[in-house]
N, C-alpha and C. Protein backbone atom coordinates (compact mmCIF):
# COMPACT_ATOMS: atom_id res chain seq x y z
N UNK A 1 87.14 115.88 93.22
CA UNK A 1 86.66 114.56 92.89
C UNK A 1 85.19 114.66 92.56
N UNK A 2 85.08 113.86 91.51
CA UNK A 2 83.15 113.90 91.21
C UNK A 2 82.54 112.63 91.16
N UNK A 3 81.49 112.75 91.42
CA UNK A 3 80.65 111.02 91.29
C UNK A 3 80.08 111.06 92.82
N UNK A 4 79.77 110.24 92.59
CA UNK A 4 79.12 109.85 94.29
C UNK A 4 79.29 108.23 94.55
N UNK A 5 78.68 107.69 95.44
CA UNK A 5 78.71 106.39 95.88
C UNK A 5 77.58 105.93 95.45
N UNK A 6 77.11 106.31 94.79
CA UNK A 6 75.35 105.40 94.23
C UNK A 6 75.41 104.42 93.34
N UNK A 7 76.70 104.39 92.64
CA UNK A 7 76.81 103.60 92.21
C UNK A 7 77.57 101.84 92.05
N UNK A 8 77.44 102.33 93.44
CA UNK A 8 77.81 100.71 94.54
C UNK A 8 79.20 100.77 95.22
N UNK A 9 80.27 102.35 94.32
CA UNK A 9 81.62 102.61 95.05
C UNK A 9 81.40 102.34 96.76
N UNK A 10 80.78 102.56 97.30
CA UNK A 10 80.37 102.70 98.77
C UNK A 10 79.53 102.22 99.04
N UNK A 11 78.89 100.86 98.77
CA UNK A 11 77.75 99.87 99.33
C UNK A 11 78.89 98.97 100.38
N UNK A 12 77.68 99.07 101.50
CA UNK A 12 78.66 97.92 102.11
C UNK A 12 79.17 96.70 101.77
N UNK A 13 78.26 96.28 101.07
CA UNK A 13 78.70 94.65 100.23
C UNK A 13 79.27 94.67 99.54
N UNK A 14 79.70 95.56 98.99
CA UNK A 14 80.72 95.95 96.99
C UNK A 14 81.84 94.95 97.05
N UNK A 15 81.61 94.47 96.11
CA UNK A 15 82.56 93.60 95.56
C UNK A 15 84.46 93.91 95.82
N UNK A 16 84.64 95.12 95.69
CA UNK A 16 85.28 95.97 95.65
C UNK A 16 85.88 96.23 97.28
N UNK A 17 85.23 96.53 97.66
CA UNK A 17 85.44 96.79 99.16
C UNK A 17 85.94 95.58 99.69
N UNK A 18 85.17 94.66 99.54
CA UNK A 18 85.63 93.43 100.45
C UNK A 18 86.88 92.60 99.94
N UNK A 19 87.06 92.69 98.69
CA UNK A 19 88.03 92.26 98.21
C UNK A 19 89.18 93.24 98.94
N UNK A 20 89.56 94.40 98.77
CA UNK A 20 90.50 95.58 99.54
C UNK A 20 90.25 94.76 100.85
N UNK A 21 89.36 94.79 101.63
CA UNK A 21 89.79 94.62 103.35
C UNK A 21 90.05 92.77 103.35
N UNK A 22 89.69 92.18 102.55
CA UNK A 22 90.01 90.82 102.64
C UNK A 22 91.64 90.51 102.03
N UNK A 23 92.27 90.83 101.06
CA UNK A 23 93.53 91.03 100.31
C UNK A 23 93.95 91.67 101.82
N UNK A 24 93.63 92.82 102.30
CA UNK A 24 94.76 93.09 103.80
C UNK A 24 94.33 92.13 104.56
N UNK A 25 93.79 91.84 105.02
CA UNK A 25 93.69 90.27 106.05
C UNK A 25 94.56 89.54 105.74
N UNK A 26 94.39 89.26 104.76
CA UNK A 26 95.46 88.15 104.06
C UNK A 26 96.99 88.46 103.97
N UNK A 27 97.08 89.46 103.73
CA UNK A 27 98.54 90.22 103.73
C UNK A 27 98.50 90.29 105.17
N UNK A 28 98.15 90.52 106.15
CA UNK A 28 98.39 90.84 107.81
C UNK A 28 98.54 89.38 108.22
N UNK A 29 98.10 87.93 107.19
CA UNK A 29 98.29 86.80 107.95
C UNK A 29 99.80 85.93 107.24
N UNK A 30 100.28 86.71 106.44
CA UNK A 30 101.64 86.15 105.57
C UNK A 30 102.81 86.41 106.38
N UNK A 31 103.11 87.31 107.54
CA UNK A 31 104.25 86.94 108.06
C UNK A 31 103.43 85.85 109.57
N UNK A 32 102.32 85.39 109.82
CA UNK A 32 102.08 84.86 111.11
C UNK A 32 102.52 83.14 110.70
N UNK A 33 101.95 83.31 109.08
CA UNK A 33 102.21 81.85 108.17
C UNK A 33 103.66 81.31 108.09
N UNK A 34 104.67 82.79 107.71
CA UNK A 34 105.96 82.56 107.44
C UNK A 34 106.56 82.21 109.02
N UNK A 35 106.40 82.71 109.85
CA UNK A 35 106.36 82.34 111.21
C UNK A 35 106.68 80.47 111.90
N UNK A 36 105.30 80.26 110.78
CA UNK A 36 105.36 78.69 111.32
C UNK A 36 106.25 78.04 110.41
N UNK A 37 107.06 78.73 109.31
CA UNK A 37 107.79 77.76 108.54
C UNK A 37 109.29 78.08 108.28
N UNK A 38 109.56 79.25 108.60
CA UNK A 38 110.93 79.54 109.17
C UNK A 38 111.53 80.18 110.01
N UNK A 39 112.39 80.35 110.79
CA UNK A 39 112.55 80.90 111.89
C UNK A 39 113.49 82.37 111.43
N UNK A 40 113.97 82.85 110.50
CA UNK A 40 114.07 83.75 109.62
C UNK A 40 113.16 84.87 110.06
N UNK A 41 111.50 84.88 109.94
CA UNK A 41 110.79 86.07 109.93
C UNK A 41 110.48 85.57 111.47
N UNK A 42 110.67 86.26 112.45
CA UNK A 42 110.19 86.65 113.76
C UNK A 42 109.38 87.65 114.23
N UNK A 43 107.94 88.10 114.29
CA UNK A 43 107.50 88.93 114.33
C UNK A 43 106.96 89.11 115.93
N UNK A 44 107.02 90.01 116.58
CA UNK A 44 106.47 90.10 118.11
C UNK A 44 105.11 91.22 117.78
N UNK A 45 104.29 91.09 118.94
CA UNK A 45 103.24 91.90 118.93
C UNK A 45 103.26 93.62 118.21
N UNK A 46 104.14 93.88 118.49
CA UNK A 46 104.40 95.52 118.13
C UNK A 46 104.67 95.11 116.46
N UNK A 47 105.31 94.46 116.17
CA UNK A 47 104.98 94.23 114.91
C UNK A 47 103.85 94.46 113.73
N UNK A 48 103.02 93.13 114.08
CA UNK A 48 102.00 93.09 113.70
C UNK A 48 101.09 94.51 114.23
N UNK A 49 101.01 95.32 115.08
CA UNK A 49 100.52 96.46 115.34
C UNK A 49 101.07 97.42 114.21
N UNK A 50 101.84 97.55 113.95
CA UNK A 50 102.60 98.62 113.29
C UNK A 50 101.93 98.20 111.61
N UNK A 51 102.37 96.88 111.50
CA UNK A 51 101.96 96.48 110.05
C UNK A 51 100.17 96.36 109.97
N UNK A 52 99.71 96.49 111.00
CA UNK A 52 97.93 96.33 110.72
C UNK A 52 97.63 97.73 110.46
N UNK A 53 97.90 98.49 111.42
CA UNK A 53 97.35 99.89 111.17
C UNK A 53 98.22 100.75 109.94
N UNK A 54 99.58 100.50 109.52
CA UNK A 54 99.70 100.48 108.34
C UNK A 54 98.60 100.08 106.88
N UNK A 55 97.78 98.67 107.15
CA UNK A 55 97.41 98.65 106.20
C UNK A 55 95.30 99.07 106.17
N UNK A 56 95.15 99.24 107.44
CA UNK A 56 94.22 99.65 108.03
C UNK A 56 93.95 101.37 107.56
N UNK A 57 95.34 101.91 107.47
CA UNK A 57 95.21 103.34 106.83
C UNK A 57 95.20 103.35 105.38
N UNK A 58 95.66 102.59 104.73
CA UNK A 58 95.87 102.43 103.23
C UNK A 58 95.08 101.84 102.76
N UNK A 59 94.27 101.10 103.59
CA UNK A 59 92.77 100.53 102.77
C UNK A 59 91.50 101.32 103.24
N UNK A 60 91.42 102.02 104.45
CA UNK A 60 90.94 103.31 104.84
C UNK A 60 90.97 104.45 103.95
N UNK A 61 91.76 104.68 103.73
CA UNK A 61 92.05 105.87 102.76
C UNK A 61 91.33 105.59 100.74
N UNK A 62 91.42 104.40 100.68
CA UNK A 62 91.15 103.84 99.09
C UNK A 62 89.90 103.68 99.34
N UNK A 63 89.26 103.30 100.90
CA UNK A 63 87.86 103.24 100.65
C UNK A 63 87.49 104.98 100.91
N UNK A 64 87.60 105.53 101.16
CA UNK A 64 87.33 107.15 101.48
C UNK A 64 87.29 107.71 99.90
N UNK A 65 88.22 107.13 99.25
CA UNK A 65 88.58 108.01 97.57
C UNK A 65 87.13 107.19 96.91
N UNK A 66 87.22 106.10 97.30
CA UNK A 66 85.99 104.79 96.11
C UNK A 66 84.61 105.90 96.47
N UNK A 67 84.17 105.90 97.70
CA UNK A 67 83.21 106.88 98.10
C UNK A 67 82.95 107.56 97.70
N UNK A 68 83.76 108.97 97.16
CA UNK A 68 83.56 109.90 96.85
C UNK A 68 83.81 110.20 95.57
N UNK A 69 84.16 108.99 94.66
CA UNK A 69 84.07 109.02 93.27
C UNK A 69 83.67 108.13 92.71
N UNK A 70 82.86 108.28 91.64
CA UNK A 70 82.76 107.26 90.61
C UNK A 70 83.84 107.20 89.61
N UNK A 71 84.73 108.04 89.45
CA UNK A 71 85.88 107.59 88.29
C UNK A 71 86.63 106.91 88.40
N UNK A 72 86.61 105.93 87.77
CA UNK A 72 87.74 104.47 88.11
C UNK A 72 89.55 104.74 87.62
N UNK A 73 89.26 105.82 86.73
CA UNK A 73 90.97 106.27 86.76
C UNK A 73 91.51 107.22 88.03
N UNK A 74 90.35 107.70 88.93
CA UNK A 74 90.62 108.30 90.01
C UNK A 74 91.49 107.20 90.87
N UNK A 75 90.17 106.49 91.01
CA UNK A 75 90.65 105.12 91.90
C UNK A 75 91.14 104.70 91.98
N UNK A 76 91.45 104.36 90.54
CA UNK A 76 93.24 103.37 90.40
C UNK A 76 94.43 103.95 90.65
N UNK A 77 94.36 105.59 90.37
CA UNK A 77 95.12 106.51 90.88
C UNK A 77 95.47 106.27 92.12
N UNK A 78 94.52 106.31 93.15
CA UNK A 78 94.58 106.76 94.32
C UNK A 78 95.37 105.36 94.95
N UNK A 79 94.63 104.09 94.00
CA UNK A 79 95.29 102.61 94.61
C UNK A 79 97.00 102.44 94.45
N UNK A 80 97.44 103.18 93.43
CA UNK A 80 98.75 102.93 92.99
C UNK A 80 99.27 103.59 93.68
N UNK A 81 98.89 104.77 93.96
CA UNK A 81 99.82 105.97 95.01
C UNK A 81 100.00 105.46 96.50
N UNK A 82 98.61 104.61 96.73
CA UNK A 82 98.49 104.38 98.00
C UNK A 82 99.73 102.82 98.58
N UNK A 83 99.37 102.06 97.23
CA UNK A 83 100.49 100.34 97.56
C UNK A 83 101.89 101.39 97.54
N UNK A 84 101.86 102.05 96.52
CA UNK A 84 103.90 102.68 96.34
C UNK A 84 104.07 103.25 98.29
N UNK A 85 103.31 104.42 98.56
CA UNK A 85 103.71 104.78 99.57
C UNK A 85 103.81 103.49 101.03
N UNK A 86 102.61 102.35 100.75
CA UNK A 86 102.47 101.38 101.84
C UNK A 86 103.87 100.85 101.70
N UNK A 87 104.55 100.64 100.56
CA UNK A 87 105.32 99.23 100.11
C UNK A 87 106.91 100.00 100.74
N UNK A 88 106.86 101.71 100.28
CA UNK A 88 107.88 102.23 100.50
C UNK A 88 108.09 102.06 102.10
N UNK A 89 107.05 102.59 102.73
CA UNK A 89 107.61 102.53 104.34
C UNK A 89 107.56 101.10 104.92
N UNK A 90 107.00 100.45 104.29
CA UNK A 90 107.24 99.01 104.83
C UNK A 90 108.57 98.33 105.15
N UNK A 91 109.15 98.64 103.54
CA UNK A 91 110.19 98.05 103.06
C UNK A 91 111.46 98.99 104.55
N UNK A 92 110.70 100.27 104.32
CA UNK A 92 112.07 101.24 105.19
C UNK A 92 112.06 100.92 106.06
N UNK A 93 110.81 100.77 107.01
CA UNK A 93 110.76 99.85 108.47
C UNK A 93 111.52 98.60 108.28
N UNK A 94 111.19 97.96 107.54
CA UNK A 94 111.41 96.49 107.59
C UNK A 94 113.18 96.37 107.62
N UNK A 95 113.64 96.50 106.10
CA UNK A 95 114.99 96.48 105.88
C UNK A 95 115.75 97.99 105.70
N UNK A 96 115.00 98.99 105.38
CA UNK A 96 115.54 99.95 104.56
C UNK A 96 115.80 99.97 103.33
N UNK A 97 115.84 101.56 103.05
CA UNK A 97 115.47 101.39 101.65
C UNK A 97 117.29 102.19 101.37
N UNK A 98 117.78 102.49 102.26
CA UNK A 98 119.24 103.29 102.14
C UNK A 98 120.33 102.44 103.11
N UNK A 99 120.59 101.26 102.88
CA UNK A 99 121.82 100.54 103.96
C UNK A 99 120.95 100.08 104.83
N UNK A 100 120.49 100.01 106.04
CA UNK A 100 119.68 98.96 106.65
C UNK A 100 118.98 99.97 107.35
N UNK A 101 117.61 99.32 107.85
CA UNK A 101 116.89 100.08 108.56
C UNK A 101 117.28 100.96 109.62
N UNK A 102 118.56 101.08 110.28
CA UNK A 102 118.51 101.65 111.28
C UNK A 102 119.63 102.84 110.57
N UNK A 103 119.74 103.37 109.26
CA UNK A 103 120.70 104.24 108.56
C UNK A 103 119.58 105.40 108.87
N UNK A 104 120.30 106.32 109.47
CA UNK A 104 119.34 107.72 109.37
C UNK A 104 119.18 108.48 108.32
N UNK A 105 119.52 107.86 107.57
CA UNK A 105 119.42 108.46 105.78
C UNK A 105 118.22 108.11 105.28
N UNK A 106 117.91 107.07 105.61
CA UNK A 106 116.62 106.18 105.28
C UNK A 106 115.11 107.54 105.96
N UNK A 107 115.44 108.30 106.45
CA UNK A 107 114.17 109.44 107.44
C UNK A 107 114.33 110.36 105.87
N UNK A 108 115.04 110.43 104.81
CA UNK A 108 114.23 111.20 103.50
C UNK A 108 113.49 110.67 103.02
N UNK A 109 113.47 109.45 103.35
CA UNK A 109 111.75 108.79 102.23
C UNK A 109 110.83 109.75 102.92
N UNK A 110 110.43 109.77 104.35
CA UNK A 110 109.60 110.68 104.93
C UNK A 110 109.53 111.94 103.97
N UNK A 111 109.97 112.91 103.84
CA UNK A 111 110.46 113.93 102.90
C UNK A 111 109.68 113.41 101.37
N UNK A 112 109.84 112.25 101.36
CA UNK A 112 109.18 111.99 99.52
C UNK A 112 107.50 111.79 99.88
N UNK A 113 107.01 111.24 100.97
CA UNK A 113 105.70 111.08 101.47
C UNK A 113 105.02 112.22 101.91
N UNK A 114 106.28 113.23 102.52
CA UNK A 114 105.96 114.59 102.61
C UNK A 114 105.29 114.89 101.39
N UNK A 115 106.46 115.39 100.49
CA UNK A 115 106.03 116.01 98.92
C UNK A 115 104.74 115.83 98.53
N UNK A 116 104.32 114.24 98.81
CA UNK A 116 103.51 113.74 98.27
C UNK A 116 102.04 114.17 98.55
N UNK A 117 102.15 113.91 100.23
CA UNK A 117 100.68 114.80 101.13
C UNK A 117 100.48 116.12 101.06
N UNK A 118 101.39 117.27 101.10
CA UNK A 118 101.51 118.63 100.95
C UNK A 118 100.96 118.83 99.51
N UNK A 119 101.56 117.90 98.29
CA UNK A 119 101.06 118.43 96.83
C UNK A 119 99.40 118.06 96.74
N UNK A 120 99.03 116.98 97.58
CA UNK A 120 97.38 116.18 97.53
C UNK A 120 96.41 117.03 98.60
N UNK A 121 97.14 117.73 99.62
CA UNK A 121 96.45 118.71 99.97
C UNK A 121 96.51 120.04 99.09
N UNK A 122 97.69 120.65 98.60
CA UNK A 122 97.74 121.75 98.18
C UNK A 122 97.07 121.83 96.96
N UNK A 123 96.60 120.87 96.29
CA UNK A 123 95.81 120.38 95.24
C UNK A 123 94.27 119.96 95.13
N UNK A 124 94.34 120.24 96.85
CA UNK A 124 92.91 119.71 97.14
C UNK A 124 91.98 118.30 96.97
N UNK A 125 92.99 117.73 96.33
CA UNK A 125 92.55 116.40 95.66
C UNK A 125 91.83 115.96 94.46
N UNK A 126 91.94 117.27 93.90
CA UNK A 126 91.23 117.17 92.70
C UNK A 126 92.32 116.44 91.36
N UNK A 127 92.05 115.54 90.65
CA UNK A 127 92.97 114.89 89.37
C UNK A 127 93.93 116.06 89.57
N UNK A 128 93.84 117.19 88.48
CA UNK A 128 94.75 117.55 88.07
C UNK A 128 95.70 117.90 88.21
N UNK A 129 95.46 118.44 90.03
CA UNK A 129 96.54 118.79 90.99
C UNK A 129 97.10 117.15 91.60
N UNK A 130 96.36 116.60 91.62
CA UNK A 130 97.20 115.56 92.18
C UNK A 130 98.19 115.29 90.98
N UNK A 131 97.91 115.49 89.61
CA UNK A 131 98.97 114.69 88.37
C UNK A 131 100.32 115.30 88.93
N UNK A 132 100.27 116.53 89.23
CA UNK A 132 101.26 117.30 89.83
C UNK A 132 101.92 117.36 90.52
N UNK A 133 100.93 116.91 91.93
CA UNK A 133 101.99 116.20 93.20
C UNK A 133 102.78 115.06 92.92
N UNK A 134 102.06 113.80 91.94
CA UNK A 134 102.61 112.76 91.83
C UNK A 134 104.02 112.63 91.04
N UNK A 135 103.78 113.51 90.21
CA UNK A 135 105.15 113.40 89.03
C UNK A 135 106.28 114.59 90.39
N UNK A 136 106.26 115.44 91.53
CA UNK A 136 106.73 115.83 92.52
C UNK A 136 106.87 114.55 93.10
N UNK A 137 106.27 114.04 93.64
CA UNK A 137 107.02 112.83 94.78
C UNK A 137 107.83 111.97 93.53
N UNK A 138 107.43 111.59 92.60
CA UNK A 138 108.20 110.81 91.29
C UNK A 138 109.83 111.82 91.84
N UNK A 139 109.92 113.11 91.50
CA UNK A 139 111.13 114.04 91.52
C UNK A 139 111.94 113.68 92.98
N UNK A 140 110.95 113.71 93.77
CA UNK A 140 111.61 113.54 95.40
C UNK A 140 112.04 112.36 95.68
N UNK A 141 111.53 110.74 94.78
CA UNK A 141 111.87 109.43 95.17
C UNK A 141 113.19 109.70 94.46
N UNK A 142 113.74 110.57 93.36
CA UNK A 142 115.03 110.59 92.35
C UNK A 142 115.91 111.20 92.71
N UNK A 143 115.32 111.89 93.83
CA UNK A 143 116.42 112.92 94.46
C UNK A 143 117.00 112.29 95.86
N UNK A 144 116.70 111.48 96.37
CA UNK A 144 116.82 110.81 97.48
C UNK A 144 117.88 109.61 97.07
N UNK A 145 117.42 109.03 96.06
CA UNK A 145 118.69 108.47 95.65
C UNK A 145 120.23 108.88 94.88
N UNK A 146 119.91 110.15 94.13
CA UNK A 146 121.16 111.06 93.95
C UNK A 146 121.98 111.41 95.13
N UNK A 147 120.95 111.93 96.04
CA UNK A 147 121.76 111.80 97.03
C UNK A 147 122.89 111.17 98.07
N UNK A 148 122.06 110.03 98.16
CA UNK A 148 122.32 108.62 98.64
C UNK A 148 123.54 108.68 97.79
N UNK A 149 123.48 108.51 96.41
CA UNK A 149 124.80 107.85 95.89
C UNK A 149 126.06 109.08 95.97
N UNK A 150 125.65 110.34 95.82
CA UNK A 150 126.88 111.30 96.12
C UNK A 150 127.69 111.41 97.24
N UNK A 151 126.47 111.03 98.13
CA UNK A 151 127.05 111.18 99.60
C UNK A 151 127.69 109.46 100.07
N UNK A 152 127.70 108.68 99.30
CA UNK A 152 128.11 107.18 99.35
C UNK A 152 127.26 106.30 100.61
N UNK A 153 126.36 106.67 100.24
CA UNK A 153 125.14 106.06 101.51
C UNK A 153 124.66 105.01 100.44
N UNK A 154 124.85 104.59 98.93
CA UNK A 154 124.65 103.19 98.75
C UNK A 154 123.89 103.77 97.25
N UNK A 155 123.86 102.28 96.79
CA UNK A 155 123.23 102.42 95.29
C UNK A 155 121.97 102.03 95.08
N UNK A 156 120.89 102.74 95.23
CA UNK A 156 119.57 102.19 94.92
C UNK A 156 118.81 102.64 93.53
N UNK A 157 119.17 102.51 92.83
CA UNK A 157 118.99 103.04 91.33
C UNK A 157 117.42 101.92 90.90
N UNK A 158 117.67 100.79 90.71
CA UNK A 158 116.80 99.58 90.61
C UNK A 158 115.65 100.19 91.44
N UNK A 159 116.06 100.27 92.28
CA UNK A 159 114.49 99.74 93.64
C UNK A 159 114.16 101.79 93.59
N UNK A 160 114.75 102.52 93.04
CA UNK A 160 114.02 103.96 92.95
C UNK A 160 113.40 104.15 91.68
N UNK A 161 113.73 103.15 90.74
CA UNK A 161 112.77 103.33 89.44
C UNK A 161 111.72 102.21 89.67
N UNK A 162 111.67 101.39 90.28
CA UNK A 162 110.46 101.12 90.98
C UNK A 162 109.62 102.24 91.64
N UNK A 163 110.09 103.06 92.46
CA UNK A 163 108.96 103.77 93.40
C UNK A 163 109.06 104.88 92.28
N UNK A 164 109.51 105.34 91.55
CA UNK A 164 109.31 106.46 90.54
C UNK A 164 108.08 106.18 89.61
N UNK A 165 108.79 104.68 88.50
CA UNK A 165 107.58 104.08 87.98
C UNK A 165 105.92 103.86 88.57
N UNK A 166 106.27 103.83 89.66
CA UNK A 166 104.59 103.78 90.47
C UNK A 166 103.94 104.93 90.90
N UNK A 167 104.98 106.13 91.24
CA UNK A 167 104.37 107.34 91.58
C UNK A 167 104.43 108.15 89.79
N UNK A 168 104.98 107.59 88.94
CA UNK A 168 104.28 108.39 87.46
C UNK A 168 103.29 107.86 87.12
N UNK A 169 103.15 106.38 87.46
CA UNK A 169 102.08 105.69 86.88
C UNK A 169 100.91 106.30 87.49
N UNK A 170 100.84 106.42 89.07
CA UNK A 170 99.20 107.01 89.59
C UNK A 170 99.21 108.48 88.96
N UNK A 171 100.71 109.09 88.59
CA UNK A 171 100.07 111.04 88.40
C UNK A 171 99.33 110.50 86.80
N UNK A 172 100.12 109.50 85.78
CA UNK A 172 99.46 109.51 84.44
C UNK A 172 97.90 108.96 84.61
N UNK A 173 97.10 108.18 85.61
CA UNK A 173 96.19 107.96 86.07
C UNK A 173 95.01 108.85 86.37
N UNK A 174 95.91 109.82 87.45
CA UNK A 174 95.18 111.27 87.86
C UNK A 174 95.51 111.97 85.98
N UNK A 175 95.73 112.36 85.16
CA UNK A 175 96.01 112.85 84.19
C UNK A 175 94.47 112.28 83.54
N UNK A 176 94.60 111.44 83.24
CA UNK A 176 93.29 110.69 82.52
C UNK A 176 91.86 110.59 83.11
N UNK A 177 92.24 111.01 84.81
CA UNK A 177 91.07 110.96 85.74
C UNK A 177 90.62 112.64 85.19
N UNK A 178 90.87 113.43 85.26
CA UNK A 178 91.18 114.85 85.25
C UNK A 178 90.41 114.84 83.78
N UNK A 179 91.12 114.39 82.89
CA UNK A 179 90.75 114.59 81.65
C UNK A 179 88.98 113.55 81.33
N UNK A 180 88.90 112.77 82.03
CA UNK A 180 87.63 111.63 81.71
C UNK A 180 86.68 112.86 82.35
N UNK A 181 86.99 113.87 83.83
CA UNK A 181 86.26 114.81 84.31
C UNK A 181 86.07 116.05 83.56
N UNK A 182 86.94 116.40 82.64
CA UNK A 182 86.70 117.76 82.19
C UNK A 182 85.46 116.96 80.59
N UNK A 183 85.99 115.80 80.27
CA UNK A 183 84.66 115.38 78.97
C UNK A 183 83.87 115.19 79.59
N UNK A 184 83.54 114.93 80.85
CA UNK A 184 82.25 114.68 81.72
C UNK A 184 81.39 116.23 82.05
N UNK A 185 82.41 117.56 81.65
CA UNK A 185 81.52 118.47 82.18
C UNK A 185 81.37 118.93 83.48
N UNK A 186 81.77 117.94 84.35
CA UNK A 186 82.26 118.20 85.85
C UNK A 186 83.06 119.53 85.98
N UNK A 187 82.55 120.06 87.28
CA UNK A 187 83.26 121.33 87.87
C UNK A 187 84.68 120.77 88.62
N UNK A 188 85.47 121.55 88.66
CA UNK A 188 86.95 121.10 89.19
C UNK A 188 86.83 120.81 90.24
């Protein structure tokens, strides 16, 4: 990653920043809201624990990438990779993403989040290796549902070209981040 924070990525006041930790506030107060208006969403303390520090790591992590770069196709990279993986385990906690949350089939998304951290470390985090990991977890969200449907654990075709579409979209991101760095002259 290249750039630095001087250029307000990492001011405490950034526009940017506060919008990210204010948007999760707001998202951490939509099931307390749904709460008071139907009896449908029931949330108990462990709940809301699970879903804060969920989003406490995913806006943690986007401010850590803003920091240490000035490239905004990095960033957006890093934002798209980061909502797909939040939205995926949410959804798997919540309902599941393979027959209902409590299907032990549903523990390969882990396996696609795997792919995903192993290729962003093994890549070091630099664009070009990440384009790599991403279009890999893209392969691992496609393989999880082949599976699923051979083994008759259910049809999620729809809701896996969703998480595919979002993990090609951040690697074509990192692709353009990578490439905006090599016309910049930047070292890898």
């Amino acid at each position: 990653m290249t750039g630095t924070a001087h250029d307000g990525g990492g001011r405490r006041g950034s526009p940017w920043r506060v919008a990210v930790w204010g948007i999760a506030a707001l998202v951490l107060l939509l099931p307390l809201v749904a709460m008071q208006l139907t009896e449908e969403v029931a949330w108990d303390l462990a709940d809301f624990v699970i879903f804060g520090s969920m989003l406490v790591g995913a806006c943690g992590a986007y401010e850590l990438a803003a920091r240490v770069t000035s490239n905004h196709a990095y960033r957006a990279a890093v934002g798209v990779a980061l909502a797909a993986a939040f939205i995926l385990v949410w959804m798997n906690l919540a309902v599941g993403i393979i027959g209902n949350e409590e299907n032990p089939a549903n523990l390969m998304v882990g396996g696609v989040l795997a792919v995903g951290i192993v290729g962003a470390t093994i890549a070091r985090f630099r664009p070009q290796g990440m384009e790599r990991a991403l279009v890999a977890t893209a392969i691992a969200q496609a393989l999880v549902a082949v599976i699923a449907l051979i083994v008759g654990w259910g049809y999620t075709l729809i809701l896996t070209g969703f998480f595919v579409a979002l993990w090609l979209t951040s690697a074509r991101l990192f692709r353009r981040a990578a490439r905006e760095q090599a016309h910049a002259g930047a070292a890898p």
